[in-house]
C-alpha atoms as a PDB file:
ATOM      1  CA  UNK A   1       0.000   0.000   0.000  1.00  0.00           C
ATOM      2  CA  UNK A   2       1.437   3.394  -1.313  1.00  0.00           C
ATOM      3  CA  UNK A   3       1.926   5.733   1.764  1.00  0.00           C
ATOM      4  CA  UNK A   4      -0.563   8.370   2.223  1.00  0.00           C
ATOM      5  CA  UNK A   5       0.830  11.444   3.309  1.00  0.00           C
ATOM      6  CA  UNK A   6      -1.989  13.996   3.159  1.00  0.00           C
ATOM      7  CA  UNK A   7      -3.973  11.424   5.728  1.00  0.00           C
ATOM      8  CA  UNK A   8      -0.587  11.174   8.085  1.00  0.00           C
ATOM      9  CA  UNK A   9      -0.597  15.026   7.791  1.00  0.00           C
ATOM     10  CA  UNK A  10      -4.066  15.240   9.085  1.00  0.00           C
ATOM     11  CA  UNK A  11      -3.782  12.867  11.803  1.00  0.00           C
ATOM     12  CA  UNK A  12      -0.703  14.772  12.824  1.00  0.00           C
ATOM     13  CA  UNK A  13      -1.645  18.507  12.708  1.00  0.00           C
ATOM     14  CA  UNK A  14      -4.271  17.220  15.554  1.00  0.00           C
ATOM     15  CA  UNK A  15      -1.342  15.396  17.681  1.00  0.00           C
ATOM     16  CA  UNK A  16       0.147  18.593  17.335  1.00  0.00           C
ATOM     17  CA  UNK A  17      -3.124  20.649  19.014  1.00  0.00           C
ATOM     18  CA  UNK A  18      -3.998  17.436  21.540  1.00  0.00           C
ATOM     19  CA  UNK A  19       0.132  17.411  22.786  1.00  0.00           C
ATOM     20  CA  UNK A  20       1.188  20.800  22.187  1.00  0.00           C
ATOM     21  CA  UNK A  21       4.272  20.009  24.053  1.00  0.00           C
ATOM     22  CA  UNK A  22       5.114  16.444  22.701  1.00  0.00           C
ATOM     23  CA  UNK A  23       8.280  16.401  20.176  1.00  0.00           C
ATOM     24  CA  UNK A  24       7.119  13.028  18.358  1.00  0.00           C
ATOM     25  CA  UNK A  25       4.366  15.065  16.887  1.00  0.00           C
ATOM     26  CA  UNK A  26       6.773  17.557  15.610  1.00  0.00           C
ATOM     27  CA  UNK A  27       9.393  14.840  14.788  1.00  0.00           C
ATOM     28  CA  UNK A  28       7.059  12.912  12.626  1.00  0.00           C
ATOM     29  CA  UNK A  29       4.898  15.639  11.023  1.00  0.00           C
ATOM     30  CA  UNK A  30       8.205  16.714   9.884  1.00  0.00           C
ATOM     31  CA  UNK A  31       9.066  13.414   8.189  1.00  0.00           C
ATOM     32  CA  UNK A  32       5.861  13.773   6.251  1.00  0.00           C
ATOM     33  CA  UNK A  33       6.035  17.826   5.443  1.00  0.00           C
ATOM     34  CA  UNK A  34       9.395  16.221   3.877  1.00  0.00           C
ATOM     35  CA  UNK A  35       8.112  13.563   1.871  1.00  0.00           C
ATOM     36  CA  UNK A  36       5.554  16.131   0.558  1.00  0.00           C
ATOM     37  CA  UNK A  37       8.538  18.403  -0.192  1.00  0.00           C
ATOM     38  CA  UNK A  38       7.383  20.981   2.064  1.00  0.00           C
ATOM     39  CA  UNK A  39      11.239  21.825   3.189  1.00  0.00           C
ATOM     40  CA  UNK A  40      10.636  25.181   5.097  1.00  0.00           C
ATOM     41  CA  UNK A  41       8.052  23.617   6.972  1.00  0.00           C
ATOM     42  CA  UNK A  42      10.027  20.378   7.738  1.00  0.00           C
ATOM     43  CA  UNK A  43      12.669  22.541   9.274  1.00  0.00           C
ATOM     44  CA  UNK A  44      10.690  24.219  11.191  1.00  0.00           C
ATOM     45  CA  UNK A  45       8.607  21.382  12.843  1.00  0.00           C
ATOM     46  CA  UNK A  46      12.571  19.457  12.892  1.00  0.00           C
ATOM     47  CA  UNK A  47      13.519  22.648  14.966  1.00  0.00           C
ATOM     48  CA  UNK A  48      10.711  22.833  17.315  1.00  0.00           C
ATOM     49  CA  UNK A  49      11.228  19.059  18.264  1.00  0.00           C
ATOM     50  CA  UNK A  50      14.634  19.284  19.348  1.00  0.00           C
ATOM     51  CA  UNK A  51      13.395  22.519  21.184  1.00  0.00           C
ATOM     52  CA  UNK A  52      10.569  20.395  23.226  1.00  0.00           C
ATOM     53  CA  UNK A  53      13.017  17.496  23.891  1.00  0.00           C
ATOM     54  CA  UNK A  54      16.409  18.399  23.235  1.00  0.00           C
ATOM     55  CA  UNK A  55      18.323  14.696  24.250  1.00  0.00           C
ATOM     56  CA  UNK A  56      15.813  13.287  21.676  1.00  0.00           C
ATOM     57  CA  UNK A  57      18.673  11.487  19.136  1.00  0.00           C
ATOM     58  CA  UNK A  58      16.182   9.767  16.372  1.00  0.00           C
ATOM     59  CA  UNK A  59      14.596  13.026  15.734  1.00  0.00           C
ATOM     60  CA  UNK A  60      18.174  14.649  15.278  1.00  0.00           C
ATOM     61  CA  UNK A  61      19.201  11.971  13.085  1.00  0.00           C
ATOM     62  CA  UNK A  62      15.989  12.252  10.919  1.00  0.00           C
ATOM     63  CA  UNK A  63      17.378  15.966  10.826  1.00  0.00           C
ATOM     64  CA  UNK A  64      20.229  15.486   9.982  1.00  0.00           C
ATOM     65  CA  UNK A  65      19.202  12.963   7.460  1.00  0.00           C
ATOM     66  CA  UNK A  66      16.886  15.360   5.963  1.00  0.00           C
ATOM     67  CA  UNK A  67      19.049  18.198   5.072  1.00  0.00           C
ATOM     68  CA  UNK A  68      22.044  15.973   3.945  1.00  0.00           C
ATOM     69  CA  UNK A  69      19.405  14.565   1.503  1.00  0.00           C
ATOM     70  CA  UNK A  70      18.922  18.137   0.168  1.00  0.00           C
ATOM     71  CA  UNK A  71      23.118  18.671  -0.186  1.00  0.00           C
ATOM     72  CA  UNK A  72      23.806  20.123   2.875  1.00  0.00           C
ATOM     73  CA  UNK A  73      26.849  18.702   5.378  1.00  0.00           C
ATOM     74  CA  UNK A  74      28.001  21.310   7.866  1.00  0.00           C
ATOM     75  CA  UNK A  75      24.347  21.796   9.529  1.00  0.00           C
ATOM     76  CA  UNK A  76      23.815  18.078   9.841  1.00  0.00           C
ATOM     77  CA  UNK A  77      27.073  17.315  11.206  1.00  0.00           C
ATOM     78  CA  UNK A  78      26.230  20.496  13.581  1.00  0.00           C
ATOM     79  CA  UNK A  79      22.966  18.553  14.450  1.00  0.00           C
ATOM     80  CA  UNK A  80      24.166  15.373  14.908  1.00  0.00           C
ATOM     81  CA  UNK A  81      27.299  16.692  17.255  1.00  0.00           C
ATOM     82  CA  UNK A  82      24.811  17.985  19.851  1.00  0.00           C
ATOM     83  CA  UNK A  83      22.831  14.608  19.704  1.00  0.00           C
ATOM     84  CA  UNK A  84      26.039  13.019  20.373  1.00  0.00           C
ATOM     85  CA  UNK A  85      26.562  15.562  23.393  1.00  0.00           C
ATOM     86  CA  UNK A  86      23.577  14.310  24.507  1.00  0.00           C
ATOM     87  CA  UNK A  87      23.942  10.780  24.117  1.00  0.00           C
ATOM     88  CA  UNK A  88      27.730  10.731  25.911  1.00  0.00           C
ATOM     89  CA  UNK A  89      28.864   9.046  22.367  1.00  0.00           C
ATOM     90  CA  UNK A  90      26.827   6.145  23.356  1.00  0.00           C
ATOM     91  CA  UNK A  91      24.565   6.353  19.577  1.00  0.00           C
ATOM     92  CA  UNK A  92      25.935   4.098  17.167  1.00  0.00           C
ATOM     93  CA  UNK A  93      23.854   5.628  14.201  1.00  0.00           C
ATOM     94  CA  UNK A  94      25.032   9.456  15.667  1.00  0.00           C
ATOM     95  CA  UNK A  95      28.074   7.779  15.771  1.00  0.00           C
ATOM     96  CA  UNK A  96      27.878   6.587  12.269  1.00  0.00           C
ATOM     97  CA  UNK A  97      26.421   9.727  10.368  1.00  0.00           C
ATOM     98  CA  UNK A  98      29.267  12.455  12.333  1.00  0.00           C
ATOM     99  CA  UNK A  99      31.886   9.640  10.873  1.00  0.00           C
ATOM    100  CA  UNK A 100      30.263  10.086   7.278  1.00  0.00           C
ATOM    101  CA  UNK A 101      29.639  13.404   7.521  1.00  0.00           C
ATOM    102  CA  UNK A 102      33.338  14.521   8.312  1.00  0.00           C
ATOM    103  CA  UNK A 103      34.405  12.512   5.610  1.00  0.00           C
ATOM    104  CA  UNK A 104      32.003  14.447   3.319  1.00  0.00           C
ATOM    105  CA  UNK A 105      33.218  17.557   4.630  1.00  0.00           C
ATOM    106  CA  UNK A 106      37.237  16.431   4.073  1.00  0.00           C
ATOM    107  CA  UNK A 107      38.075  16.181   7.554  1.00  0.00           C
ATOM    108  CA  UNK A 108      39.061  12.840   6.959  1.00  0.00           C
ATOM    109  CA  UNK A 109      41.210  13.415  10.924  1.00  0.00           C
ATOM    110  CA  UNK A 110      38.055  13.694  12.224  1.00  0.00           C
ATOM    111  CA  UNK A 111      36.598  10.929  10.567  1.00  0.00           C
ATOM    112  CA  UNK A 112      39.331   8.742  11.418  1.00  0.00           C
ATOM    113  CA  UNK A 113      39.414  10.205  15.286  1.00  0.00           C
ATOM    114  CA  UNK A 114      35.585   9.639  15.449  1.00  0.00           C
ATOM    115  CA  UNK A 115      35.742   6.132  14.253  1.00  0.00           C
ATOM    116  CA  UNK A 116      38.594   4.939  16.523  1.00  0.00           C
ATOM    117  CA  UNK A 117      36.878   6.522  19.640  1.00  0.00           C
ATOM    118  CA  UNK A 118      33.483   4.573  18.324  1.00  0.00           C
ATOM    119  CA  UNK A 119      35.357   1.137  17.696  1.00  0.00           C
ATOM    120  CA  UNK A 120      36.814   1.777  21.747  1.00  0.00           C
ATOM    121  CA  UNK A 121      33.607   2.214  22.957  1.00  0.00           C
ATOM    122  CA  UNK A 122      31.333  -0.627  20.758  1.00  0.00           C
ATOM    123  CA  UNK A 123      34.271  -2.583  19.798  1.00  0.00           C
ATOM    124  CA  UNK A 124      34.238  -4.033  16.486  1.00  0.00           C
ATOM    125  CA  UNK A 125      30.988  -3.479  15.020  1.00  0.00           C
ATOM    126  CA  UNK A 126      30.863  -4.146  11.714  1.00  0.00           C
ATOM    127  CA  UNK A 127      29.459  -1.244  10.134  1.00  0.00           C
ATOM    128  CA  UNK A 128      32.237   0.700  12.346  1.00  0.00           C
ATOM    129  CA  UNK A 129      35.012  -1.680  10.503  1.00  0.00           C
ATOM    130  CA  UNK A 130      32.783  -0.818   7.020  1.00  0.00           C
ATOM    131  CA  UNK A 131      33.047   3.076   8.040  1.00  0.00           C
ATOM    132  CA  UNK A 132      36.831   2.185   8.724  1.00  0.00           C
ATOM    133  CA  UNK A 133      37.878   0.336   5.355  1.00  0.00           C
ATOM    134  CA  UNK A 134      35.961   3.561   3.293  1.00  0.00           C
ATOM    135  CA  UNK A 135      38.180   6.004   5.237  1.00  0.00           C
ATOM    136  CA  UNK A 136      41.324   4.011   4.753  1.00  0.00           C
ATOM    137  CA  UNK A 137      41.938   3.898   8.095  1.00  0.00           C
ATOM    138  CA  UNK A 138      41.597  -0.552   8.215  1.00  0.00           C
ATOM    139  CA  UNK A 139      43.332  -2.660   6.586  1.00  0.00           C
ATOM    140  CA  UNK A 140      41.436  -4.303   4.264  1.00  0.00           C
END
């Protein structure tokens, strides 16, 4: 079944009057004012998310997500550095997109300083080692 986005949008524009205060509504209206290629509005409900629950990571990661989609790199690495803050470096997916988005950025140091502090802390995960072989930094 094809998604329908208009009915998601409906649904939640009213969690967003019922939970005025509740971040998932924000977080996932967002995801659908995306899909609908509503950017502006996307941001905005992205923004006001992290504002109701700042330590939230997934919704900083659909952020982040979202505007690298749409070319941009130094505002989702920006994004995804204070969900790490918030998550002590304990994210593997934050973990995973600051890695990528260094790289994308050419500060391959950083890259290669974020993955070895990720494979000390979760040890040899194998999409760390993947991260790893792209940067150069593991032999093969």
């Amino acid at each position: 079944r094809k998604p329908d986005y208009n009915e998601a949008l409906q649904l939640l524009n009213k969690c967003t009057q019922l939970r005025i205060n509740y971040a998932n509504c924000y977080m996932n209206r967002a995801v659908v004012l995306g899909a609908l290629g509503r950017d502006r509005e996307t941001t905005a409900d992205f923004a006001k998310g992290v504002e109701l629950d700042p330590t939230q990571c997934q919704g900083r990661i659909l952020w982040a997500r979202f505007l690298k989609a749409r070319g941009f790199v130094t505002q989702p690495y920006k994004i995804l550095k204070d969900a790490d803050g918030y998550a002590k470096g304990t994210n593997l997916e934050v973990r995973l997109g600051l890695i990528a988005l260094a790289q994308d950025m050419g500060d391959v140091d950083q890259a290669i300083d974020l993955l070895k502090q990720s494979l000390s802390h979760f040890g040899p995960n194998p999409l760390l080692v993947s991260a790893g072989r792209r940067l150069g930094a593991l032999d093969q």
